[in-house]
PDB file of N, CA and C in Angstrom:
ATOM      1  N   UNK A   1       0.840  -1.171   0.000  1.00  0.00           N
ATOM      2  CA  UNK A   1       0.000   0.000   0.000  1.00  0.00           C
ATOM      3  C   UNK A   1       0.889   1.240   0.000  1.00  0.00           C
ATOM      4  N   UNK A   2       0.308   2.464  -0.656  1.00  0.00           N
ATOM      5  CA  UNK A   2       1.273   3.609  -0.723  1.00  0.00           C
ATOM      6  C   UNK A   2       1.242   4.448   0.476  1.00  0.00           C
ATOM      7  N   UNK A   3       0.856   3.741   1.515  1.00  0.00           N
ATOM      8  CA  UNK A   3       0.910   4.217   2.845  1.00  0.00           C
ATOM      9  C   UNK A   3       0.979   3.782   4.193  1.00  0.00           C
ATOM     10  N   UNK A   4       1.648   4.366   5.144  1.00  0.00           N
ATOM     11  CA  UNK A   4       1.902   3.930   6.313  1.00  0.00           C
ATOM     12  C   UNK A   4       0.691   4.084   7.310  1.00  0.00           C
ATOM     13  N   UNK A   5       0.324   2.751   7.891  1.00  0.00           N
ATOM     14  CA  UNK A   5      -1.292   2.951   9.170  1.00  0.00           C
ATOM     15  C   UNK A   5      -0.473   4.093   9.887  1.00  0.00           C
ATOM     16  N   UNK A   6      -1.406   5.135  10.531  1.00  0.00           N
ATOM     17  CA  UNK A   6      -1.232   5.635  11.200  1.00  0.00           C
ATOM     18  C   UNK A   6      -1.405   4.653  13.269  1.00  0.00           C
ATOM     19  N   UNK A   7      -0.204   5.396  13.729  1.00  0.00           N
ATOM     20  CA  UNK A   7      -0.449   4.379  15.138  1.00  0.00           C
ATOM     21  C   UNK A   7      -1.460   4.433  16.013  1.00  0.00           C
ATOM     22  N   UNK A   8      -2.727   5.507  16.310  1.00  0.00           N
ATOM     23  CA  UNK A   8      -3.482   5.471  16.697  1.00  0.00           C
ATOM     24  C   UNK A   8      -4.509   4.600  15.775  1.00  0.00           C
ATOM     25  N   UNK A   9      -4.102   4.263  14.309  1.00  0.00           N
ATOM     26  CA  UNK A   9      -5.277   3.514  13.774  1.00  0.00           C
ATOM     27  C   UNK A   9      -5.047   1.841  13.755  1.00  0.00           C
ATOM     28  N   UNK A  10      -3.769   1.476  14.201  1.00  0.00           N
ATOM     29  CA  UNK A  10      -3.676   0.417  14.086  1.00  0.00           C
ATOM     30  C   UNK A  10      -4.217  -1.040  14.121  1.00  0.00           C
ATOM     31  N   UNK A  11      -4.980  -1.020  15.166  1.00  0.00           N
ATOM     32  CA  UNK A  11      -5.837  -2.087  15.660  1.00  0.00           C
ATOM     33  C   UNK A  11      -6.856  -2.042  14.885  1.00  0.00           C
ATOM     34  N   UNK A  12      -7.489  -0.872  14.785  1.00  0.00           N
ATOM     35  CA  UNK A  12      -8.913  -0.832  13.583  1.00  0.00           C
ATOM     36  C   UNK A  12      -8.252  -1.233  12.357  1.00  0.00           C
ATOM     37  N   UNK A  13      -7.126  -0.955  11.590  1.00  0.00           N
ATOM     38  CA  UNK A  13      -6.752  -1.805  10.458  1.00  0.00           C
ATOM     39  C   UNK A  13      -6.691  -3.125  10.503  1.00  0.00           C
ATOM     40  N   UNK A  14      -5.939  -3.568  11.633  1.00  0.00           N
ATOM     41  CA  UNK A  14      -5.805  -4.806  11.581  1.00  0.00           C
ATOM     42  C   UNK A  14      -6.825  -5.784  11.806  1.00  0.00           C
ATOM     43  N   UNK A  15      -7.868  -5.513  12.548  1.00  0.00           N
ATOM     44  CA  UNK A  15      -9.088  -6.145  12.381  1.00  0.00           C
ATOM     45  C   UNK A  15      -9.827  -5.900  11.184  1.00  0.00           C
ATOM     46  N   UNK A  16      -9.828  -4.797  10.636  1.00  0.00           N
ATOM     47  CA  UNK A  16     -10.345  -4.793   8.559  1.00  0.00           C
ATOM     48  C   UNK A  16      -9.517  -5.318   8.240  1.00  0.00           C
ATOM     49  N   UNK A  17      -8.303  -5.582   8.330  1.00  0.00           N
ATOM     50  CA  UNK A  17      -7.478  -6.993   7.361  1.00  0.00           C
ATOM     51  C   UNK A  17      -8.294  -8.246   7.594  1.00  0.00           C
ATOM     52  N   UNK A  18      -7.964  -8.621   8.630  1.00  0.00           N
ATOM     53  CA  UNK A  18      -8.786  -9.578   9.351  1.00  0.00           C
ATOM     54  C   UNK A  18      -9.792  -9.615   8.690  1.00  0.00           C
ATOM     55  N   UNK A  19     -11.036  -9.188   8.738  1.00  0.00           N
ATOM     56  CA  UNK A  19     -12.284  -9.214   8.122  1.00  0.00           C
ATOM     57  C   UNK A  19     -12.070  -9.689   6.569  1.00  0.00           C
ATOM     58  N   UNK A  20     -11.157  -8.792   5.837  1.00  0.00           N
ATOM     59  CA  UNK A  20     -11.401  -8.697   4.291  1.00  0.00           C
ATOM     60  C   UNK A  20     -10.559  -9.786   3.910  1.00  0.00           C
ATOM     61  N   UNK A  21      -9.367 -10.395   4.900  1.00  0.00           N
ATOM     62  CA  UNK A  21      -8.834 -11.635   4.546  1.00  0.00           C
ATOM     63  C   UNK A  21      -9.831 -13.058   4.454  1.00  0.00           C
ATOM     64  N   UNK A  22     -10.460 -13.184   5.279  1.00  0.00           N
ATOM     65  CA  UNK A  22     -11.499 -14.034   5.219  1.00  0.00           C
ATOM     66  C   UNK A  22     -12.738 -13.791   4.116  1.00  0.00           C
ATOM     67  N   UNK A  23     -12.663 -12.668   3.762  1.00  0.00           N
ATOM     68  CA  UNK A  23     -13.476 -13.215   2.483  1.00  0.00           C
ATOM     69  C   UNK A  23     -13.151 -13.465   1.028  1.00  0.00           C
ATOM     70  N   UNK A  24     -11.702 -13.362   1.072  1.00  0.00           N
ATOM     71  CA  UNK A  24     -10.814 -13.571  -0.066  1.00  0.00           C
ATOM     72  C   UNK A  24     -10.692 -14.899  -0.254  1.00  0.00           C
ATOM     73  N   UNK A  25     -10.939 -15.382  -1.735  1.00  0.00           N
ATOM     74  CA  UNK A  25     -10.387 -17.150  -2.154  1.00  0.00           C
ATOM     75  C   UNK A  25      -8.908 -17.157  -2.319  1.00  0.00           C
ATOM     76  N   UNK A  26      -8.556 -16.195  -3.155  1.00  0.00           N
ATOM     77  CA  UNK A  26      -7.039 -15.814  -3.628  1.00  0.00           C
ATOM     78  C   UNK A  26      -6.421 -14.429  -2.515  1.00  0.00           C
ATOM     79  N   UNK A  27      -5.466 -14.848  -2.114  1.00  0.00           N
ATOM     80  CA  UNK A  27      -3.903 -14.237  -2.002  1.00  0.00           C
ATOM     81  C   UNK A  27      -4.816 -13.704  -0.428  1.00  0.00           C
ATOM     82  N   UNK A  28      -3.669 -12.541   0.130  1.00  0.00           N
ATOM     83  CA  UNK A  28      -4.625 -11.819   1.628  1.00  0.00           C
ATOM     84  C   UNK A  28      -3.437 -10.448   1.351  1.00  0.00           C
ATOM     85  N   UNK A  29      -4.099  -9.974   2.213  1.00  0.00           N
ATOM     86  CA  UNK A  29      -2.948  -8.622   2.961  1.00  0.00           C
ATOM     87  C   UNK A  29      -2.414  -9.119   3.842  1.00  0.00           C
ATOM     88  N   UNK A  30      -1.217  -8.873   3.952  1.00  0.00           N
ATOM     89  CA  UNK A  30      -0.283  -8.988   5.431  1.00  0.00           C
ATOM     90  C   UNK A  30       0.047  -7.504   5.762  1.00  0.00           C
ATOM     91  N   UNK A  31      -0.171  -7.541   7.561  1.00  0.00           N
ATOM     92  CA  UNK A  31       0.189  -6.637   8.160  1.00  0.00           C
ATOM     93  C   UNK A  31       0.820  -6.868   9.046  1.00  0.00           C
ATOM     94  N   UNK A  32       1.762  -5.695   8.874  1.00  0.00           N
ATOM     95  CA  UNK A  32       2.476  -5.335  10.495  1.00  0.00           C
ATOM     96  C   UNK A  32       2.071  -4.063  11.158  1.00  0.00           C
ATOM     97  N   UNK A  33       1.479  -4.491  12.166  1.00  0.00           N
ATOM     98  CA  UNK A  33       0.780  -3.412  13.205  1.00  0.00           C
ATOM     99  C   UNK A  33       2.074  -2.987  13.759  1.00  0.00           C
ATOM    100  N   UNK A  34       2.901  -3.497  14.470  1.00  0.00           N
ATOM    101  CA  UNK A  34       4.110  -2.867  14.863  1.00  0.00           C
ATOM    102  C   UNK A  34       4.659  -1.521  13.908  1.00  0.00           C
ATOM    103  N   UNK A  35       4.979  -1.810  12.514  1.00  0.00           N
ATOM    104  CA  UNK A  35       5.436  -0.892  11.564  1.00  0.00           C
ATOM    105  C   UNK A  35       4.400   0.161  10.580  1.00  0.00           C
ATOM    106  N   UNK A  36       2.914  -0.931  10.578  1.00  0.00           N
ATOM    107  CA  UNK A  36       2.134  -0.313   9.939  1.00  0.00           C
ATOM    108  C   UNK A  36       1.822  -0.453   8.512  1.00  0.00           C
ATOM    109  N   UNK A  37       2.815  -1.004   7.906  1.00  0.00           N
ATOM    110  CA  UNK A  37       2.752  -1.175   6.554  1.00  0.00           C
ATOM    111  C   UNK A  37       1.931  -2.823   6.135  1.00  0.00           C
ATOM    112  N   UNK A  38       1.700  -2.398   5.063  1.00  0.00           N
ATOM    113  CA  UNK A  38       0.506  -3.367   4.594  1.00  0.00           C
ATOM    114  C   UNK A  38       0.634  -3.637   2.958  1.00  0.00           C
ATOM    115  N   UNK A  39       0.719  -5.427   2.938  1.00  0.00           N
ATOM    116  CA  UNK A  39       1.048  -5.427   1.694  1.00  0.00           C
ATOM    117  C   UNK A  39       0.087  -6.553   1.110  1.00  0.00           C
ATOM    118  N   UNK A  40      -0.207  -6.853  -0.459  1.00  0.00           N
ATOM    119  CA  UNK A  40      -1.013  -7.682  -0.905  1.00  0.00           C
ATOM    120  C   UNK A  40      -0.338  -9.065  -1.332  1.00  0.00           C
ATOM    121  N   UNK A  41      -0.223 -10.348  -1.198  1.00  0.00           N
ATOM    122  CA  UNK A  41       0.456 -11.170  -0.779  1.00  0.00           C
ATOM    123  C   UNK A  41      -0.684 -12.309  -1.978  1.00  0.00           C
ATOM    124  N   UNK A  42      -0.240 -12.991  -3.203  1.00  0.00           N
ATOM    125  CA  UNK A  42      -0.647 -13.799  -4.023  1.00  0.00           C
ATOM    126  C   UNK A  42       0.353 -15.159  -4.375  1.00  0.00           C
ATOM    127  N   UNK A  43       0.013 -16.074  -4.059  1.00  0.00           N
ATOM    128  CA  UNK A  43       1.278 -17.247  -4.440  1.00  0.00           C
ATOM    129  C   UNK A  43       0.156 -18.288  -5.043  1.00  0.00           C
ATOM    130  N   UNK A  44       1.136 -19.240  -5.846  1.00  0.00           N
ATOM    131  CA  UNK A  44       0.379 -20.090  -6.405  1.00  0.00           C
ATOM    132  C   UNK A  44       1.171 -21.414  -6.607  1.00  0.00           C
ATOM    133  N   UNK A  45       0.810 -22.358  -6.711  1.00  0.00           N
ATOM    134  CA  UNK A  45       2.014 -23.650  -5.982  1.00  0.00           C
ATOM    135  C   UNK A  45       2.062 -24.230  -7.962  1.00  0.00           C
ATOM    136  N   UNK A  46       3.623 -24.576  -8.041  1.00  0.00           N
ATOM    137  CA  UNK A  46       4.035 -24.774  -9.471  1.00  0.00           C
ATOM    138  C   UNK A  46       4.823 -26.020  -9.458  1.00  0.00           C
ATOM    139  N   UNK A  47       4.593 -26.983  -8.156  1.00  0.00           N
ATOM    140  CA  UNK A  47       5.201 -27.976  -8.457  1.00  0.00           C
ATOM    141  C   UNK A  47       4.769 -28.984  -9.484  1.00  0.00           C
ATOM    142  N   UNK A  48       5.817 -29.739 -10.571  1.00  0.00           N
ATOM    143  CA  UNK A  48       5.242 -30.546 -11.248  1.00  0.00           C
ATOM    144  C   UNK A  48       4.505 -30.094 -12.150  1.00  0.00           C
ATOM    145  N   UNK A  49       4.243 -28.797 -12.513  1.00  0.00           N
ATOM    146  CA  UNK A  49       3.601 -28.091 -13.571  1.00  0.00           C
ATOM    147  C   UNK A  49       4.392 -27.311 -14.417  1.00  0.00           C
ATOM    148  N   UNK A  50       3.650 -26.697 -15.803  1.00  0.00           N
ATOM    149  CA  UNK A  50       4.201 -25.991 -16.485  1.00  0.00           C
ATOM    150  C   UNK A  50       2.950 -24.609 -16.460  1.00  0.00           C
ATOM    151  N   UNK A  51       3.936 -23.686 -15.948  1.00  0.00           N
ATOM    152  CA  UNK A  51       2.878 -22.485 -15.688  1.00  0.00           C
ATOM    153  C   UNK A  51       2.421 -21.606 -17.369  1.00  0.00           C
ATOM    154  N   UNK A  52       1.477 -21.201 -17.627  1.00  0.00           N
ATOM    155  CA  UNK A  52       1.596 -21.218 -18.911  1.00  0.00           C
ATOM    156  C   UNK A  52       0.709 -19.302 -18.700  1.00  0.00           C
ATOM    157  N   UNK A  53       1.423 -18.694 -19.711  1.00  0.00           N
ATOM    158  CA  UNK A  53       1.107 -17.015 -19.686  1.00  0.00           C
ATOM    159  C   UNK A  53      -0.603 -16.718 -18.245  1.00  0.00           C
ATOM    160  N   UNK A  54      -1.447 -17.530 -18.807  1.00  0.00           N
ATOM    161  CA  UNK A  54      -2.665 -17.138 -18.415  1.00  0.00           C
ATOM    162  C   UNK A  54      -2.706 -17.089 -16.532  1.00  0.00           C
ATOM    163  N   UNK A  55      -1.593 -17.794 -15.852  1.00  0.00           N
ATOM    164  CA  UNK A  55      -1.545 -18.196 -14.250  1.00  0.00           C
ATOM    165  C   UNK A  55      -0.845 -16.476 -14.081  1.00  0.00           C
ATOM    166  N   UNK A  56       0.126 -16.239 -14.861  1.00  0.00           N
ATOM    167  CA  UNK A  56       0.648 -14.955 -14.383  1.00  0.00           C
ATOM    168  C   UNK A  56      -0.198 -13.609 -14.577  1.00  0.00           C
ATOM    169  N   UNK A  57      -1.400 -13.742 -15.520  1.00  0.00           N
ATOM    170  CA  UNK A  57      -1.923 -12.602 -16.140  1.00  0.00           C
ATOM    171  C   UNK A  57      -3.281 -12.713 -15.281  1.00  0.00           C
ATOM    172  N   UNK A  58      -3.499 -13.901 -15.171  1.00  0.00           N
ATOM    173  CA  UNK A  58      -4.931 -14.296 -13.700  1.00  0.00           C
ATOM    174  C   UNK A  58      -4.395 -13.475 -12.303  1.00  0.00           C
ATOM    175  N   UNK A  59      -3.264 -14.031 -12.328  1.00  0.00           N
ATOM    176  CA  UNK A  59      -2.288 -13.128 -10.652  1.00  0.00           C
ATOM    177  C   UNK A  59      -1.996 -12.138 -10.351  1.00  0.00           C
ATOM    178  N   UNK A  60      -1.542 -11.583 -11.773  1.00  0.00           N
ATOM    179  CA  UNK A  60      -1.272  -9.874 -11.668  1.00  0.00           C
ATOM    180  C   UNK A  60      -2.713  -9.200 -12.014  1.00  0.00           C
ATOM    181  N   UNK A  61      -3.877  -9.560 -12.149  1.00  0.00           N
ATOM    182  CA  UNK A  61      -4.892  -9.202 -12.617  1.00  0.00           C
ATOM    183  C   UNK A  61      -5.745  -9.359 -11.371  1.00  0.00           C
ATOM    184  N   UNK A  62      -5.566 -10.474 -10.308  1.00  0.00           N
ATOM    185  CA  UNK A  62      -5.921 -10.620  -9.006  1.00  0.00           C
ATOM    186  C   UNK A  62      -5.142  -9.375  -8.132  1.00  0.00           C
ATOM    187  N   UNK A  63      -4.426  -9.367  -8.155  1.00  0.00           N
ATOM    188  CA  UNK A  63      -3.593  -8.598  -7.089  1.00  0.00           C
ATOM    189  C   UNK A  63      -4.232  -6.904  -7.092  1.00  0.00           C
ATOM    190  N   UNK A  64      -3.934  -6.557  -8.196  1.00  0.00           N
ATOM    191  CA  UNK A  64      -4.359  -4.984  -8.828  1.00  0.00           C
ATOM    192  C   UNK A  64      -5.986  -5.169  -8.246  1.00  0.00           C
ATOM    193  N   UNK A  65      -7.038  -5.838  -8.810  1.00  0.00           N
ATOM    194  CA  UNK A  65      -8.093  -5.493  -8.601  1.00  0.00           C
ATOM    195  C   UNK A  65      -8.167  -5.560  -6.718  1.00  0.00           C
ATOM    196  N   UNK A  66      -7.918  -6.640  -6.347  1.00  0.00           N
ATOM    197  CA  UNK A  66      -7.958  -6.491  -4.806  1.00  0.00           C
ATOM    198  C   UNK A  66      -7.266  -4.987  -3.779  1.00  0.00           C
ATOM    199  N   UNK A  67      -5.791  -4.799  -4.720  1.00  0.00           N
ATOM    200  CA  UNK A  67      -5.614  -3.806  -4.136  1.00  0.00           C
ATOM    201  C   UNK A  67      -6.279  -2.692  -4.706  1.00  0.00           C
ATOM    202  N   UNK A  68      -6.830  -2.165  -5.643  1.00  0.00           N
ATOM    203  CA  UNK A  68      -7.248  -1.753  -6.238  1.00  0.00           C
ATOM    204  C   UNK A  68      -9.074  -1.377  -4.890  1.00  0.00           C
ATOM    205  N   UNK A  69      -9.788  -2.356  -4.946  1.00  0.00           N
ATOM    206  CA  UNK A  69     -11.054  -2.748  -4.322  1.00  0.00           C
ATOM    207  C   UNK A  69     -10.711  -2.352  -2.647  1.00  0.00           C
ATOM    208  N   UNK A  70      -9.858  -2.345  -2.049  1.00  0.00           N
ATOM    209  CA  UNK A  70      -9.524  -1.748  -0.326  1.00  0.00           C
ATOM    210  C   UNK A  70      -8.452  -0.888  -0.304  1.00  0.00           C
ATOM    211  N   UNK A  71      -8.008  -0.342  -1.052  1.00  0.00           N
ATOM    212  CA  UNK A  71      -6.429   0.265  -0.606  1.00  0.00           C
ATOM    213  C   UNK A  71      -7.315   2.004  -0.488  1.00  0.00           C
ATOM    214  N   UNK A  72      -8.337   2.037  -0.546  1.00  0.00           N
ATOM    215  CA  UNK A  72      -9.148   3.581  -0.723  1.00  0.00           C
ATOM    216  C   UNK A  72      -9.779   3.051   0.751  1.00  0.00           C
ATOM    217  N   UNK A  73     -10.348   1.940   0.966  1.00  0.00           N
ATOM    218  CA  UNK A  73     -11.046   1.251   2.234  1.00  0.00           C
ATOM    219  C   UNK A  73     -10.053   1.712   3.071  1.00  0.00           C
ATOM    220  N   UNK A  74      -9.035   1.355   3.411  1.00  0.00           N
ATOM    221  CA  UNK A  74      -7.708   1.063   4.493  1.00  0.00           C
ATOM    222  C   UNK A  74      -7.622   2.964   4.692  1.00  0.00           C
ATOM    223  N   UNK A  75      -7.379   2.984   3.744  1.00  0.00           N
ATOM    224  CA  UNK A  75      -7.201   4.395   4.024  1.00  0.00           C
ATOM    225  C   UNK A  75      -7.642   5.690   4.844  1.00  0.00           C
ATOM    226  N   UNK A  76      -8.944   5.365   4.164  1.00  0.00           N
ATOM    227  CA  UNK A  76      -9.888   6.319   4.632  1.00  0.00           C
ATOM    228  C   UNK A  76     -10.328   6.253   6.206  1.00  0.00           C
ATOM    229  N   UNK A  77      -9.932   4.529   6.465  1.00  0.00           N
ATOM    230  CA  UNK A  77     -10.154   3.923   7.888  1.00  0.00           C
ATOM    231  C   UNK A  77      -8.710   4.674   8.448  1.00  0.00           C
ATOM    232  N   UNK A  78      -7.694   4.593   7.894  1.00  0.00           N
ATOM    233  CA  UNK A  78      -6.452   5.283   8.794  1.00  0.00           C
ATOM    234  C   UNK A  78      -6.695   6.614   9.035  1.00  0.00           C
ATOM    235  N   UNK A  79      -7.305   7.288   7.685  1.00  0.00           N
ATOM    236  CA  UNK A  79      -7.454   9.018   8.156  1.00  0.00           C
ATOM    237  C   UNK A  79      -8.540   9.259   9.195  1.00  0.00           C
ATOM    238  N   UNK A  80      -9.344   8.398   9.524  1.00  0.00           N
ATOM    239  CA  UNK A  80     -10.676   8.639  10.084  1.00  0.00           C
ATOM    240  C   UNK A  80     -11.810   9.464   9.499  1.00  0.00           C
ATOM    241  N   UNK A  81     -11.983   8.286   8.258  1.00  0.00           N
ATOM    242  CA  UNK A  81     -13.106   8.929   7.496  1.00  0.00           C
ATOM    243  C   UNK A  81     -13.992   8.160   7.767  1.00  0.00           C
ATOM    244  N   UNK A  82     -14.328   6.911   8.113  1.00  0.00           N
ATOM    245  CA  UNK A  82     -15.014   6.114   8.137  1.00  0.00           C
ATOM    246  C   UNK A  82     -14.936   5.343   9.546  1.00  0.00           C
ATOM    247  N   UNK A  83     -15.602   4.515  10.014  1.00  0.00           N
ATOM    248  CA  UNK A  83     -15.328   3.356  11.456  1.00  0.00           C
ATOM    249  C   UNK A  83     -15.148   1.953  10.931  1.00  0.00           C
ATOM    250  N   UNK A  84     -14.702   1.842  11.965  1.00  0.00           N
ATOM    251  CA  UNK A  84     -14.374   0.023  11.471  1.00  0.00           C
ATOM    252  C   UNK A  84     -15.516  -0.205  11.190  1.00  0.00           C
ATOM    253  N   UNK A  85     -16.896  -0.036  11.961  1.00  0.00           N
ATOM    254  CA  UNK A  85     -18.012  -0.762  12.102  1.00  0.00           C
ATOM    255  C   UNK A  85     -18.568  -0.585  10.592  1.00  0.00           C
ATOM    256  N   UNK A  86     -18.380   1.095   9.677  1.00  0.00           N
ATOM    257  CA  UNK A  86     -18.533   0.999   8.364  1.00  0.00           C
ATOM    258  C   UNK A  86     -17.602   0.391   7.328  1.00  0.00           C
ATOM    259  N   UNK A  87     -16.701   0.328   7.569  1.00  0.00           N
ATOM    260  CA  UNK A  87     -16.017  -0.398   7.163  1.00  0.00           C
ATOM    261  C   UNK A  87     -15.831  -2.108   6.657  1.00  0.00           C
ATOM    262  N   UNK A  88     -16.704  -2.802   7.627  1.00  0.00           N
ATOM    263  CA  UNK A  88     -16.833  -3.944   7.442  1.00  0.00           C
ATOM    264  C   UNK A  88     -18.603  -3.977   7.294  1.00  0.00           C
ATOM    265  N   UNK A  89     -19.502  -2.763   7.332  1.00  0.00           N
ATOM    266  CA  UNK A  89     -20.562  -3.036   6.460  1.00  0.00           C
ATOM    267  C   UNK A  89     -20.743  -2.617   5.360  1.00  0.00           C
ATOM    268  N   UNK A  90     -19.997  -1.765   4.762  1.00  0.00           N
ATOM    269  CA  UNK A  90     -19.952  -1.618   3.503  1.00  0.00           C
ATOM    270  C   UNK A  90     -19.715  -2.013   2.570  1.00  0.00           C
ATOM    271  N   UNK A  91     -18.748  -3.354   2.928  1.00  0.00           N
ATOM    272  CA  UNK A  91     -18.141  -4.505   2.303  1.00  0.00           C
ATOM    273  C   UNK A  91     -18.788  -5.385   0.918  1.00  0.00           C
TER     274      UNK A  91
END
């Protein structure tokens, strides 16, 4: 994300990770509440396979829209535009 949680917002982020990780099939955010920073995290297991254009263009096409879909969410929760409680009903 192109931004650092603010430390009074920390805990309210990390429980909207929490929340929005669980409703994800593919990849999550990882956070560090300690540092604040927050990143979008996609892997895909290639053993015994031959990965072919469409796994990388599905992944980078996953990643963008997800961050894409909360990184305005996270935010607005760090500036205090919104509450957790809207936050996870707006979902």
């Amino acid at each position: 994300m192109p931004f650092v949680v603010s430390d009074d917002k920390r805990i309210d982020v990390a429980v909207a990770v929490s929340a929005v990780n669980n409703l994800l099939v593919d990849g999550c955010f990882d956070y560090d509440i300690k540092s604040g920073h927050m990143f979008f995290r996609l892997t895909n297991s290639y053993i015994d396979s031959t990965l072919g254009e469409d796994v990388f263009q599905y992944m980078l096409s996953c990643a963008c829209v997800m961050v894409d879909r909360y990184s305005d969410k996270f935010l607005a929760l760090d500036k205090g535009a919104i509450t957790i409680a809207d936050f996870i009903t707006k979902d």
